[in-house]
Protein backbone atom coordinates (compact mmCIF):
# COMPACT_ATOMS: atom_id res chain seq x y z
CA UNK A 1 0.00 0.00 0.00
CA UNK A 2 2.98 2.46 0.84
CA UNK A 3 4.51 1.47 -2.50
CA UNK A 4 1.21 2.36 -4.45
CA UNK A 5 0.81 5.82 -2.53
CA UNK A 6 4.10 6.39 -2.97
CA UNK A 7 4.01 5.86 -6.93
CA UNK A 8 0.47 7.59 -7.35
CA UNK A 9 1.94 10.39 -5.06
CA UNK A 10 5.07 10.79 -7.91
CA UNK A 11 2.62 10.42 -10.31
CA UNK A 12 0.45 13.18 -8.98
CA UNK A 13 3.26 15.91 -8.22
CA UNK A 14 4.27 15.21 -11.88
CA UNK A 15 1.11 15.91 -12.79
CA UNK A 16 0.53 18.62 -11.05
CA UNK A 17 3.66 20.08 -11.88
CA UNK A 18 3.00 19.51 -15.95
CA UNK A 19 -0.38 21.70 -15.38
CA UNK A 20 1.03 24.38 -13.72
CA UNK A 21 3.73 24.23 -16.24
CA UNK A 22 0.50 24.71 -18.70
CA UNK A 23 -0.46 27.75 -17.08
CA UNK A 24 2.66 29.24 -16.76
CA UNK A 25 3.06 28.83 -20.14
CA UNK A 26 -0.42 30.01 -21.12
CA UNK A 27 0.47 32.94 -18.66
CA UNK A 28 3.96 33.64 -21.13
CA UNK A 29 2.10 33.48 -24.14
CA UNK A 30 -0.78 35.57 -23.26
CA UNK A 31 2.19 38.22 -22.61
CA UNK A 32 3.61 37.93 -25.26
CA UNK A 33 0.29 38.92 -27.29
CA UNK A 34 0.35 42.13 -25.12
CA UNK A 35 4.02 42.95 -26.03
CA UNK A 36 3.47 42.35 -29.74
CA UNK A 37 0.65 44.59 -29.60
CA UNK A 38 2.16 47.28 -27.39
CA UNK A 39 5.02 46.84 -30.30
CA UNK A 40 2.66 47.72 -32.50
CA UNK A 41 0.94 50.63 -30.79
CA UNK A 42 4.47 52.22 -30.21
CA UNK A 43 5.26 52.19 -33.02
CA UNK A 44 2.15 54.02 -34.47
CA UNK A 45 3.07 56.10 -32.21
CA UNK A 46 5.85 57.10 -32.86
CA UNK A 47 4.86 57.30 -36.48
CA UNK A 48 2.84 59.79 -35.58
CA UNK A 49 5.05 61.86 -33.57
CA UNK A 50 7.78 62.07 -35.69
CA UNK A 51 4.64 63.20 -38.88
CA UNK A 52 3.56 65.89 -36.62
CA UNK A 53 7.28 67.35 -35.56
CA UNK A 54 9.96 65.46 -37.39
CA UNK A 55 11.88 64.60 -34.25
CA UNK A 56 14.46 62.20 -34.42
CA UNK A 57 13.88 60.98 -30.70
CA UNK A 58 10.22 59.91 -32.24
CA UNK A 59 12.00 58.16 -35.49
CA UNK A 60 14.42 56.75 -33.30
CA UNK A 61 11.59 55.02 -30.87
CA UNK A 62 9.75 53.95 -34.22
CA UNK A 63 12.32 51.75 -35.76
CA UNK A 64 13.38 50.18 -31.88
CA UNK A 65 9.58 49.23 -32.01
CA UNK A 66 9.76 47.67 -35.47
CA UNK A 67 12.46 46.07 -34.74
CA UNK A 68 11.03 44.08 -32.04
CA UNK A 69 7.93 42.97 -33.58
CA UNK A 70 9.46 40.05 -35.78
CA UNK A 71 11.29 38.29 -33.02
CA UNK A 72 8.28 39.02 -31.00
CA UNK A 73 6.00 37.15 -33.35
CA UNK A 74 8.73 34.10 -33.55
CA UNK A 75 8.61 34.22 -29.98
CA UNK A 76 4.50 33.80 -30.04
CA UNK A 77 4.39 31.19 -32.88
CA UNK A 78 6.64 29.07 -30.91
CA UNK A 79 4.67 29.79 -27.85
CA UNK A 80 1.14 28.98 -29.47
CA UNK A 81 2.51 26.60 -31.61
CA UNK A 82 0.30 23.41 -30.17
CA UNK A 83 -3.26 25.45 -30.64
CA UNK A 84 -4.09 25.21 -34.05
CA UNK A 85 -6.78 28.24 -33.80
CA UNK A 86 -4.17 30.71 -32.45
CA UNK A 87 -1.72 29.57 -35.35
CA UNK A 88 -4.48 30.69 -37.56
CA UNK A 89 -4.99 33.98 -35.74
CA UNK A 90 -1.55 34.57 -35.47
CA UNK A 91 -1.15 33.93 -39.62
CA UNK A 92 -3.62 36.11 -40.25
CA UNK A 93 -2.60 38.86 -37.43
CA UNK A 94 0.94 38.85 -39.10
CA UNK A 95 -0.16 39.69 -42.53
CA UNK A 96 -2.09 42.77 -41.03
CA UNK A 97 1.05 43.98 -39.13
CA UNK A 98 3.28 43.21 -42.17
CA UNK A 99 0.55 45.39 -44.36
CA UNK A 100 0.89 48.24 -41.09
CA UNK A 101 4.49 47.96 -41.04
CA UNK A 102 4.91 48.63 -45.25
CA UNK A 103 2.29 51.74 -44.20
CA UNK A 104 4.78 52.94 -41.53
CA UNK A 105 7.89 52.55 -44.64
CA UNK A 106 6.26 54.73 -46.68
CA UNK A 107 5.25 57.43 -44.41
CA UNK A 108 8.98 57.49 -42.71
CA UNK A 109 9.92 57.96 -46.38
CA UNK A 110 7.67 60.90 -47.69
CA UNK A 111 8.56 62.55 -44.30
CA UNK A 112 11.89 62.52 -44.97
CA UNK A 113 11.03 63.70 -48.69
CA UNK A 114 9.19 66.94 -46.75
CA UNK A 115 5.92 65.27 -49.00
CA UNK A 116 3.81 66.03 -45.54
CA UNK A 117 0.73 65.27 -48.09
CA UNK A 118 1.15 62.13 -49.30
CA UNK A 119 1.93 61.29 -45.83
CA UNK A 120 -1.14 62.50 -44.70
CA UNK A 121 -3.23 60.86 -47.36
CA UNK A 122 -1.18 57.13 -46.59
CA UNK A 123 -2.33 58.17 -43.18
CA UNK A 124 -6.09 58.53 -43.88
CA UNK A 125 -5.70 55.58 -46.21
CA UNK A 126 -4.57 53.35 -43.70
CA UNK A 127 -7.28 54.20 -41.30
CA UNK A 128 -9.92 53.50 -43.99
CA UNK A 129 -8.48 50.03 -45.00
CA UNK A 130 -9.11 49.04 -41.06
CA UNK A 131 -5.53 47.34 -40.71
CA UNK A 132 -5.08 49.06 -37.18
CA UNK A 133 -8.74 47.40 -36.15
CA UNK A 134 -7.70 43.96 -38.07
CA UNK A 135 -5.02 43.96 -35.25
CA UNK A 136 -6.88 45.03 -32.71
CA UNK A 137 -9.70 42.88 -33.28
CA UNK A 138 -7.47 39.36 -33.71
CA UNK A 139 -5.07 40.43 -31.00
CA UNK A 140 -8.30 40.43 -28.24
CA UNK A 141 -9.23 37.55 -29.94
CA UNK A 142 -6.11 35.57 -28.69
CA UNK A 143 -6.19 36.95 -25.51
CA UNK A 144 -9.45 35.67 -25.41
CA UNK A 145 -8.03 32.04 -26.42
CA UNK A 146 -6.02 31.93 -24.33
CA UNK A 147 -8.12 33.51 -20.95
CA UNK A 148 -9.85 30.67 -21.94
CA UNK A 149 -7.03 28.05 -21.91
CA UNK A 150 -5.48 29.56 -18.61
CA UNK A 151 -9.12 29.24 -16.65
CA UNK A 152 -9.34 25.82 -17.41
CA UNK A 153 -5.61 24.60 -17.21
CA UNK A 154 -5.57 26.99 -13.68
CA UNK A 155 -8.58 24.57 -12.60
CA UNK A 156 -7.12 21.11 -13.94
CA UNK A 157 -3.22 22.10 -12.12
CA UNK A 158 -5.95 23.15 -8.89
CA UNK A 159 -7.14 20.16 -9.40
CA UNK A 160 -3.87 17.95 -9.39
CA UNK A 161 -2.59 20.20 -6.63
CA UNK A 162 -5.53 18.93 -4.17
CA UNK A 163 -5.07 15.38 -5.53
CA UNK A 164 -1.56 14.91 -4.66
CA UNK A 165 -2.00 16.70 -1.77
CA UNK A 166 -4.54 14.35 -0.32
CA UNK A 167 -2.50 11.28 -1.43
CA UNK A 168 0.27 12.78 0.13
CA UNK A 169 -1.81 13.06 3.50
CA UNK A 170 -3.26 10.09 2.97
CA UNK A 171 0.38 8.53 2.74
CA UNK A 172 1.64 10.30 5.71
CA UNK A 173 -1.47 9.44 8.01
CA UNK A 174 -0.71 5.21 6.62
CA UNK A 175 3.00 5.83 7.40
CA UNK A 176 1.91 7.24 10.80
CA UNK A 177 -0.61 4.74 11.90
CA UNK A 178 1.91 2.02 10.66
CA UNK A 179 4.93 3.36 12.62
CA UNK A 180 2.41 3.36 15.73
CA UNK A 181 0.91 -0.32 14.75
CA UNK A 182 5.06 -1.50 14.56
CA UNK A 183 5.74 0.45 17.81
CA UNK A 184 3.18 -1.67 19.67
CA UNK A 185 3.82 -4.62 17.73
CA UNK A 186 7.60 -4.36 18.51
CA UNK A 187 7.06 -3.45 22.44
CA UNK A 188 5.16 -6.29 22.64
CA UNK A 189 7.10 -9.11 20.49
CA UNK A 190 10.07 -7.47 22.90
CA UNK A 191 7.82 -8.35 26.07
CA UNK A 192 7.21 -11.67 24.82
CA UNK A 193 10.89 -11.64 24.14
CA UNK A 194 11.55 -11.10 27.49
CA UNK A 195 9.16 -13.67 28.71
CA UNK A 196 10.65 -16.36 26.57
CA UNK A 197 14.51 -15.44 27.73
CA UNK A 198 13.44 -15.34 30.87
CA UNK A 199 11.75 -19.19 31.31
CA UNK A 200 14.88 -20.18 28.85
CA UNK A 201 17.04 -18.92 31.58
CA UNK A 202 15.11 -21.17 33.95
CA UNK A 203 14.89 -24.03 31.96
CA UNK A 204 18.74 -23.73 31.16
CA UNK A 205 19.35 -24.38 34.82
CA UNK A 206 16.77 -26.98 35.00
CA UNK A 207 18.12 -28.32 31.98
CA UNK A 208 21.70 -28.53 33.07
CA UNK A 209 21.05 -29.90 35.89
CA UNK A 210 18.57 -32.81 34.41
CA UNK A 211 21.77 -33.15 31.37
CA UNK A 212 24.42 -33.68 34.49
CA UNK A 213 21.99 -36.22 35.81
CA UNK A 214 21.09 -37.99 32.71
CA UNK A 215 25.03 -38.31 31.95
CA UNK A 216 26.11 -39.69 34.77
CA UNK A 217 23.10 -41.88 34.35
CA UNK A 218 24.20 -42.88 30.99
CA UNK A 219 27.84 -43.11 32.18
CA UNK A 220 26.98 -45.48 34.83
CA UNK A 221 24.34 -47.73 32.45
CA UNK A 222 27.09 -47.38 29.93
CA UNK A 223 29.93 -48.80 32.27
CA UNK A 224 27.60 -51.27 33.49
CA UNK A 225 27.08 -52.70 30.39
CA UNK A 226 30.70 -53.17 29.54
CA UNK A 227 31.02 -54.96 32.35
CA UNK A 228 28.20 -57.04 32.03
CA UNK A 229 29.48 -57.68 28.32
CA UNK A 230 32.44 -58.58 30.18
CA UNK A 231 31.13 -60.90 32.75
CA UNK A 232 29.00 -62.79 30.74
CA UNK A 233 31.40 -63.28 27.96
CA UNK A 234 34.10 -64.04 30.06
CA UNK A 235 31.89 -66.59 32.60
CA UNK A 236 30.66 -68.37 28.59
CA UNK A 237 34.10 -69.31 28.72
CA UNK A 238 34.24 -71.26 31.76
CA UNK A 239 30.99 -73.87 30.41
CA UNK A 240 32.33 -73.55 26.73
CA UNK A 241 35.73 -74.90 27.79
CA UNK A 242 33.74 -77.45 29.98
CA UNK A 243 31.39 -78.71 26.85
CA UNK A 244 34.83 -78.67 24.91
CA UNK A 245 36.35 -81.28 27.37
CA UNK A 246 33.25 -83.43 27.40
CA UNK A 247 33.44 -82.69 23.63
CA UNK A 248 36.99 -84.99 23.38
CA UNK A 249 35.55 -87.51 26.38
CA UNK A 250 32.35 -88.37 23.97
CA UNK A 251 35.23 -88.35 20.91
CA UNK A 252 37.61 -91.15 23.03
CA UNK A 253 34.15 -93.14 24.42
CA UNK A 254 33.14 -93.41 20.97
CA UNK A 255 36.29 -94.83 19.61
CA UNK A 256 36.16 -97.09 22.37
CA UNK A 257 32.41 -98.12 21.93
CA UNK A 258 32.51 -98.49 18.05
CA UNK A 259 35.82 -100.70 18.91
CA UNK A 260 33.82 -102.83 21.44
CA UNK A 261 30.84 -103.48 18.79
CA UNK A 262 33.23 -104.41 16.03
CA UNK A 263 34.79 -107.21 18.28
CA UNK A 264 31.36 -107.94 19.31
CA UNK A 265 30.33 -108.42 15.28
CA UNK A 266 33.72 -110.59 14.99
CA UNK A 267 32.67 -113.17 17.99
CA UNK A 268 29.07 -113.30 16.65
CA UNK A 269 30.52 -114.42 13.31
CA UNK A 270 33.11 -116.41 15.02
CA UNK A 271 35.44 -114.73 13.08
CA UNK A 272 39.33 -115.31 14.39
CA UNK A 273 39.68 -113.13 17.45
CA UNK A 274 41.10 -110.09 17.44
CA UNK A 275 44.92 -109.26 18.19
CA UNK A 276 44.93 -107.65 22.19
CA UNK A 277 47.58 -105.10 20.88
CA UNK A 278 45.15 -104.00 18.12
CA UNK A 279 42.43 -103.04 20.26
CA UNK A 280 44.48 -99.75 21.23
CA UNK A 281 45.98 -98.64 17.69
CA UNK A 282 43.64 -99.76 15.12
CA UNK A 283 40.02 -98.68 14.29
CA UNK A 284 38.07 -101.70 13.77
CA UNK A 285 36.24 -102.52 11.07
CA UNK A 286 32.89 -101.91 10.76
CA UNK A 287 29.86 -103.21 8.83
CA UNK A 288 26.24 -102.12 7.21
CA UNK A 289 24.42 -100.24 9.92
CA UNK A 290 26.75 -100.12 12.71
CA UNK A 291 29.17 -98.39 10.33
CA UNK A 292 26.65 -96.06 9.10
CA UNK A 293 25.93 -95.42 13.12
CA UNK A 294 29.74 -94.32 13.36
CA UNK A 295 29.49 -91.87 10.92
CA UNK A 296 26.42 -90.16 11.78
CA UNK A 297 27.91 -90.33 15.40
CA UNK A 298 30.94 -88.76 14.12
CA UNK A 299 29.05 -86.22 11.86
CA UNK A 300 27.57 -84.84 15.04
CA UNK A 301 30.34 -84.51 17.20
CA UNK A 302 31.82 -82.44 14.08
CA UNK A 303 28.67 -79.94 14.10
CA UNK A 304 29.38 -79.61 18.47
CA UNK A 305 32.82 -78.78 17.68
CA UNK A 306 32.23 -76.56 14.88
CA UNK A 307 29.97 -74.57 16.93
CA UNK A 308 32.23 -74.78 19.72
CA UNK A 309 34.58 -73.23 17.88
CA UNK A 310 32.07 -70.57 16.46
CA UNK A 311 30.46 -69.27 20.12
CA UNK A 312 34.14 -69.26 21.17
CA UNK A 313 35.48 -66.89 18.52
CA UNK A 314 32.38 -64.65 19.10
CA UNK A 315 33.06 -64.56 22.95
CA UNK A 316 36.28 -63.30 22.12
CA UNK A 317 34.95 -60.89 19.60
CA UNK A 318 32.65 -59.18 22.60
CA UNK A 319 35.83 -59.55 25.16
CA UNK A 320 38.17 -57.20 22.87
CA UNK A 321 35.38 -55.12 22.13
CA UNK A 322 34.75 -54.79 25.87
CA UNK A 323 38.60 -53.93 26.17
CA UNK A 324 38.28 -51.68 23.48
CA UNK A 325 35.33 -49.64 24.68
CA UNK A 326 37.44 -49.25 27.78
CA UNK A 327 40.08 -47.91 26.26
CA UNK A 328 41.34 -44.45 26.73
CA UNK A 329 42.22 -42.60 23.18
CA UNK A 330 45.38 -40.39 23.03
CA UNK A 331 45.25 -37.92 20.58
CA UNK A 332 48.67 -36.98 18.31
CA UNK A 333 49.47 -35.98 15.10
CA UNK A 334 49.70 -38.40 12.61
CA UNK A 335 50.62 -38.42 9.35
CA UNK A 336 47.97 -40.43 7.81
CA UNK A 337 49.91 -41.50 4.28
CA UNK A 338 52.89 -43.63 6.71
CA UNK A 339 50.17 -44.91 8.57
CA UNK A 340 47.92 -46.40 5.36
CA UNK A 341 51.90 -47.61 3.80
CA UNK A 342 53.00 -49.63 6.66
CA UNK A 343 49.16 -51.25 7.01
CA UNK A 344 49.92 -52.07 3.09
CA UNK A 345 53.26 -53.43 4.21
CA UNK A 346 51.17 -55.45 6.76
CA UNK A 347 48.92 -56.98 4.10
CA UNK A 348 51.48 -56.98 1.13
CA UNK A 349 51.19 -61.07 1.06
CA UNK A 350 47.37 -60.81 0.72
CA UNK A 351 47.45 -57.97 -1.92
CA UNK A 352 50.21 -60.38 -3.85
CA UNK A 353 47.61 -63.56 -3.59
CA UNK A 354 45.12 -61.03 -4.80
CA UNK A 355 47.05 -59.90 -8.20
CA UNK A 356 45.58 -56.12 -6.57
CA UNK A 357 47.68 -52.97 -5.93
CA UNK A 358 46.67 -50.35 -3.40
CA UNK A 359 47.30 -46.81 -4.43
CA UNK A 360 47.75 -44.30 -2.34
CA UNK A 361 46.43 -40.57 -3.12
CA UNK A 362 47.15 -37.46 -0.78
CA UNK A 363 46.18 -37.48 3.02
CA UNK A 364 45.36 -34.87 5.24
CA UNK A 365 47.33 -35.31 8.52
CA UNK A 366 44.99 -35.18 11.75
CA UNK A 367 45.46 -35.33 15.35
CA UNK A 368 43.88 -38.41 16.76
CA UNK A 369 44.14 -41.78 18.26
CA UNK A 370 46.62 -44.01 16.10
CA UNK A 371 45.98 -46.97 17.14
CA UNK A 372 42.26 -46.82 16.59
CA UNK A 373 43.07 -45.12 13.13
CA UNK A 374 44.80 -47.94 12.57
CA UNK A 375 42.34 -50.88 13.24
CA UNK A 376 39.94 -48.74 10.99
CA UNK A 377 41.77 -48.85 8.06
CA UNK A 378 43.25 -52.36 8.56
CA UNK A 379 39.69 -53.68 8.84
CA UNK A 380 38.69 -51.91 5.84
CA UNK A 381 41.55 -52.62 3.39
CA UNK A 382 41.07 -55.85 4.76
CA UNK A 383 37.83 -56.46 3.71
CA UNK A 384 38.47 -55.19 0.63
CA UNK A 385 41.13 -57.54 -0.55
CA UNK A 386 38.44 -60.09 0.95
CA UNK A 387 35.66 -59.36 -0.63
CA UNK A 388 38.03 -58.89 -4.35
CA UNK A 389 35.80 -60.31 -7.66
CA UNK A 390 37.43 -63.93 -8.88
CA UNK A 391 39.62 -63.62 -11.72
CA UNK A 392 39.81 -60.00 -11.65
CA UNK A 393 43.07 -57.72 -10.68
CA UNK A 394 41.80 -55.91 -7.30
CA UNK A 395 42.58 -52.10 -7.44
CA UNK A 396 42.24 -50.08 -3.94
CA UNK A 397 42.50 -46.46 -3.60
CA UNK A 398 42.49 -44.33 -0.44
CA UNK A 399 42.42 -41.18 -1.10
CA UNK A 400 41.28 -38.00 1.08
CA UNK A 401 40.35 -34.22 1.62
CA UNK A 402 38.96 -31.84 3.91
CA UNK A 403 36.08 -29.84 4.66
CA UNK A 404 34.57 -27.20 7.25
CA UNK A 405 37.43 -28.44 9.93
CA UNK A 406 36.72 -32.29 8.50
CA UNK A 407 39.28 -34.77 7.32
CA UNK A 408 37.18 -37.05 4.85
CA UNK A 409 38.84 -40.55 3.54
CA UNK A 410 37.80 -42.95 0.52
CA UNK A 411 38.65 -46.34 0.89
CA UNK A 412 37.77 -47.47 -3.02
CA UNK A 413 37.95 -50.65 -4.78
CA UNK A 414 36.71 -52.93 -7.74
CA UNK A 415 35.34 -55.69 -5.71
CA UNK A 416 31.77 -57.63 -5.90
CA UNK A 417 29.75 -54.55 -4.10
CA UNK A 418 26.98 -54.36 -1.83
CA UNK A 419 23.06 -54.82 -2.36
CA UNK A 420 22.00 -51.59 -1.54
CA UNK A 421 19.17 -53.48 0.91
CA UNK A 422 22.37 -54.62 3.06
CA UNK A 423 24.07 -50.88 3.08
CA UNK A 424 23.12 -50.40 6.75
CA UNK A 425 22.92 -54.54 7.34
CA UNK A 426 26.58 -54.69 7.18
CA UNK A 427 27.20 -52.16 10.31
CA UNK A 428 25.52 -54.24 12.46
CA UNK A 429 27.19 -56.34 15.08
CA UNK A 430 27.29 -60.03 13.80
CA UNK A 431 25.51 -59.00 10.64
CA UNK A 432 27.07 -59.98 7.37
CA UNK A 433 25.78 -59.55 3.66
CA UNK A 434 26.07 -61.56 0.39
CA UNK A 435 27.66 -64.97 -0.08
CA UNK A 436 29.12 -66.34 3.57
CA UNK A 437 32.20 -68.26 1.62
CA UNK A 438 34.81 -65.94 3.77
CA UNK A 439 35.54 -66.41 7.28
CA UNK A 440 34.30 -63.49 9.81
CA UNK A 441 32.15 -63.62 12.57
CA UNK A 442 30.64 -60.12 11.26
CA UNK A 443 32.10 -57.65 13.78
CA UNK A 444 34.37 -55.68 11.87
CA UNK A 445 32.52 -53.38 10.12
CA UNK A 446 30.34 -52.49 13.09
CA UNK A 447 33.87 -52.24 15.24
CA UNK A 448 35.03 -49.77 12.62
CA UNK A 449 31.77 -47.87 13.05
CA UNK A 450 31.93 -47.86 16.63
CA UNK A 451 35.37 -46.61 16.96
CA UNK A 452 35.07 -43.70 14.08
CA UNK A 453 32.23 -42.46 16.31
CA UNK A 454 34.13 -42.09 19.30
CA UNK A 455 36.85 -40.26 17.08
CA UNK A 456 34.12 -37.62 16.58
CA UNK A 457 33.51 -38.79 13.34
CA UNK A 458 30.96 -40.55 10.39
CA UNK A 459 31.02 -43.19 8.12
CA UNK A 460 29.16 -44.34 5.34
CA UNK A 461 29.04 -46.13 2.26
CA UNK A 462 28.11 -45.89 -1.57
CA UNK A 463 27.79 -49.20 -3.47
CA UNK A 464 26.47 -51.64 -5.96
CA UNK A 465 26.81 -55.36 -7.00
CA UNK A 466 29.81 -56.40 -9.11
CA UNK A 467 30.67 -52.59 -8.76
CA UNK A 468 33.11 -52.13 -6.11
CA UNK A 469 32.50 -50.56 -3.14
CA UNK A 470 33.34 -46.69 -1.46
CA UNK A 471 33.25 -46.50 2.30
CA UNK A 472 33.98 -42.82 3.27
CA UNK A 473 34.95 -41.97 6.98
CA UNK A 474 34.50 -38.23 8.12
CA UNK A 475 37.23 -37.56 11.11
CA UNK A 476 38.13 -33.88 12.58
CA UNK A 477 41.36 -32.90 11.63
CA UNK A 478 41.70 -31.35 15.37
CA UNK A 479 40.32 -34.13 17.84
CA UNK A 480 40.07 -33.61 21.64
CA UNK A 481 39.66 -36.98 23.40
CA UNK A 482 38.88 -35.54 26.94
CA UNK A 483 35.19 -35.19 26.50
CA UNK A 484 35.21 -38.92 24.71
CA UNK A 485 37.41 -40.37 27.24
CA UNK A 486 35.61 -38.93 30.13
CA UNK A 487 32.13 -40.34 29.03
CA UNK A 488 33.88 -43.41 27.91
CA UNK A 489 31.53 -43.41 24.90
């Protein structure tokens, strides 16, 4: 609304401004009419003077006035030059003063030729052809033209006076009852203002306080459940170790009974007996369905000890993550390309089995923990000479960069890629994706995770099947382990 009064306001004051422009110049031209005329009448005048006593003073005044009436006529064209009617009263008014003006030649010239009768008659003449009235009659006329124009321009510039001045009130009174609507919008947004900092201010000490409390809440469930990781892991061992001694007894007893039911077989057929010495060092022969027994009898104690094997590897897995959760990080500086060459070094006999090569781009150094740095990357280039295609030269990058106070690291390579479905599957603790034909118990990744996020840090990856694989962690090139190491997180 300002905008629009503002604009019609402009609009207005220009308009106003063009119609008293109009009537000054109707005002100018109306003038100029008068001083033609006067022209004119001066020099009659004069004429007339200079008849009756020859003076030069009169001559003198005479041709000044003549002189002026040509640029005074210019001067009244140009200034009535957009009224057609008063171009046609000024043609016709300038061929009367032209005729007047040859009258006023030949009078100044018989008066200087002492012919005061012939002057006299031009004079008489001239007053009989009615030039003088001609003039006098089309000069009122244009005055009257132009009265006329300068009553009704004076009313239309009256007119646009009063409507830009009401706009411009109009405008003011807005601006005015708008400064006085923000004024008591503004005192009261900065009441409510107040209001709100002051129950923030409240609820910041509430909220400290209930964030101190919920901390060392979380601190304590968080140590408790280390430890309980700990304990129950570590007491697994004590009956896994047990089932794996009972394991070997059942393995011995069923040599021994398999032995028995051979001999047994032999006496039944009365088959020679066997040697006593054999009984110890060879595994008797067995027949049709107790042989059958034996090796479904054996096939099961290979499935106990398999699993055995399995649950203990995985009890392991949560005892070093237990340690590792406990572990206090110590931050340094670290140049990051040594520490990805000597984990190459580390794995140079798997990369040579692999026919791959790991290149090496440029590192940002950091400051953090090295030795979880180092189990991050391991793990990762690890998995991804694992996890290589068959028949297919394996090609690893790592290459890195920064960002906003980030260090960010690609760990690339050509291998058989990840179903998008398993992107998130393959973070999770004993979760693995695609074909099991590799050996893992499916902690790695979601160690790797787990130890990036107490470096402050991300991790994610982008991949597809048969594609290869890009797992980018997101580290701060600055760490500060006291807040992590404190909360044990």
């Amino acid at each position: 609304m300002l905008i629009a009064i503002s604009i019609a306001s402009v609009l207005l004051v220009n308009k106003a401004r063009d119609d008293s422009g109009w009537v000054t110049h109707t005002v100018e031209a109306e003038n100029q009419i008068n001083a033609l005329l006067l022209e004119i009448r001066r020099a009659e005048s004069a004429a007339r003077g200079f008849l009756l006593t020859q003076g030069p003073e009169f001559r003198a005044d005479h041709d000044a006035a003549v002189a002026n009436v040509e640029p005074y006529a210019e001067k009244l064209a140009h200034l009535i030059g957009d009224n057609p009617a008063q171009a046609d009263n000024l043609r016709k008014l300038r061929t009367a003063i032209a005729t007047r003006l040859d009258q006023f030649r030949r009078e100044m010239k018989f008066v200087e030729q002492n012919d005061f009768a012939a002057a006299a008659a031009l004079v008489r003449e001239a007053a009989a052809g009615g030039t003088s009235v001609t003039i006098r009659d089309v000069g009122a006329a244009m005055r009257v033209e132009e009265e006329r124009l300068l009553e009704r321009r004076s009313i239309a510039a009256d007119r646009s006076q009063v409507m830009a001045s009401s706009v411009t009130i109009a405008g003011s009174s807005m601006v005015i009852a708008l400064a006085g609507m923000s004024i008591f919008l503004v005192r009261r947004s900065s009441r409510a203002r107040d209001e709100a900092e002051a129950r923030l201010r409240d609820n910041n000490l509430n909220l400290e306080s209930t964030v101190d409390e919920r901390t060392a809440d979380l601190r304590e469930a968080n140590d408790e459940i280390q430890r309980f990781a700990y304990i129950v892991s570590h007491d697994l061992r004590s009956p896994l170790v047990n089932i794996m001694g009972f394991t070997s007894e059942l393995e011995e007893l069923r040599n021994d009974i398999f032995r028995r039911i051979a001999r047994l077989g032999q006496v039944a057929a009365l088959a020679p007996a066997m040697p006593e010495d054999a009984t110890d060092n060879a595994e008797p022969e067995l027949e049709g369905s107790d042989r059958q027994l034996s090796n479904d009898f054996s096939e099961a104690l290979g499935f106990i000890k398999s699993s055995i094997a399995k649950m203990d590897r995985l009890i392991s897995a949560i005892l070093n993550l237990t340690r590792e959760g406990r572990r206090a990080f110590s931050p340094e500086r670290i140049d990051m390309r040594e520490l990805i060459e000597n984990i190459g070094k580390t794995v140079a006999h798997q990369v040579d089995e692999a026919d791959a090569q790991i290149r090496v781009g440029t590192l940002p150094n950091i400051v953090s923990d090295r030795l979880a740095l180092e189990q991050i990357f391991s793990n990762l280039i690890d998995n991804a000479l694992k996890y290589l295609k068959p028949g297919v030269p394996g090609d690893l990058e790592i290459r890195g960069r920064t960002k906003l106070g980030f260090a960010i690291f690609d760990v690339v390579d050509n291998g058989r890629g990840i179903d998008a479905r398993d992107h998130q599957r393959i973070f999770d603790l004993f979760r693995r994706a695609g074909v099991q034909d590799k050996p893992g118990q499916g902690i790695g990744l979601a160690h790797v995770r787990a130890l990036v996020r107490r470096l402050g840090g991300t991790m994610s990856v982008a991949s597809e099947l048969n594609h290869g694989s890009t797992f980018t962690v997101t580290l701060p090139i600055n760490w500060n382990a006291s807040v992590r190491n404190s909360s044990n997180d």
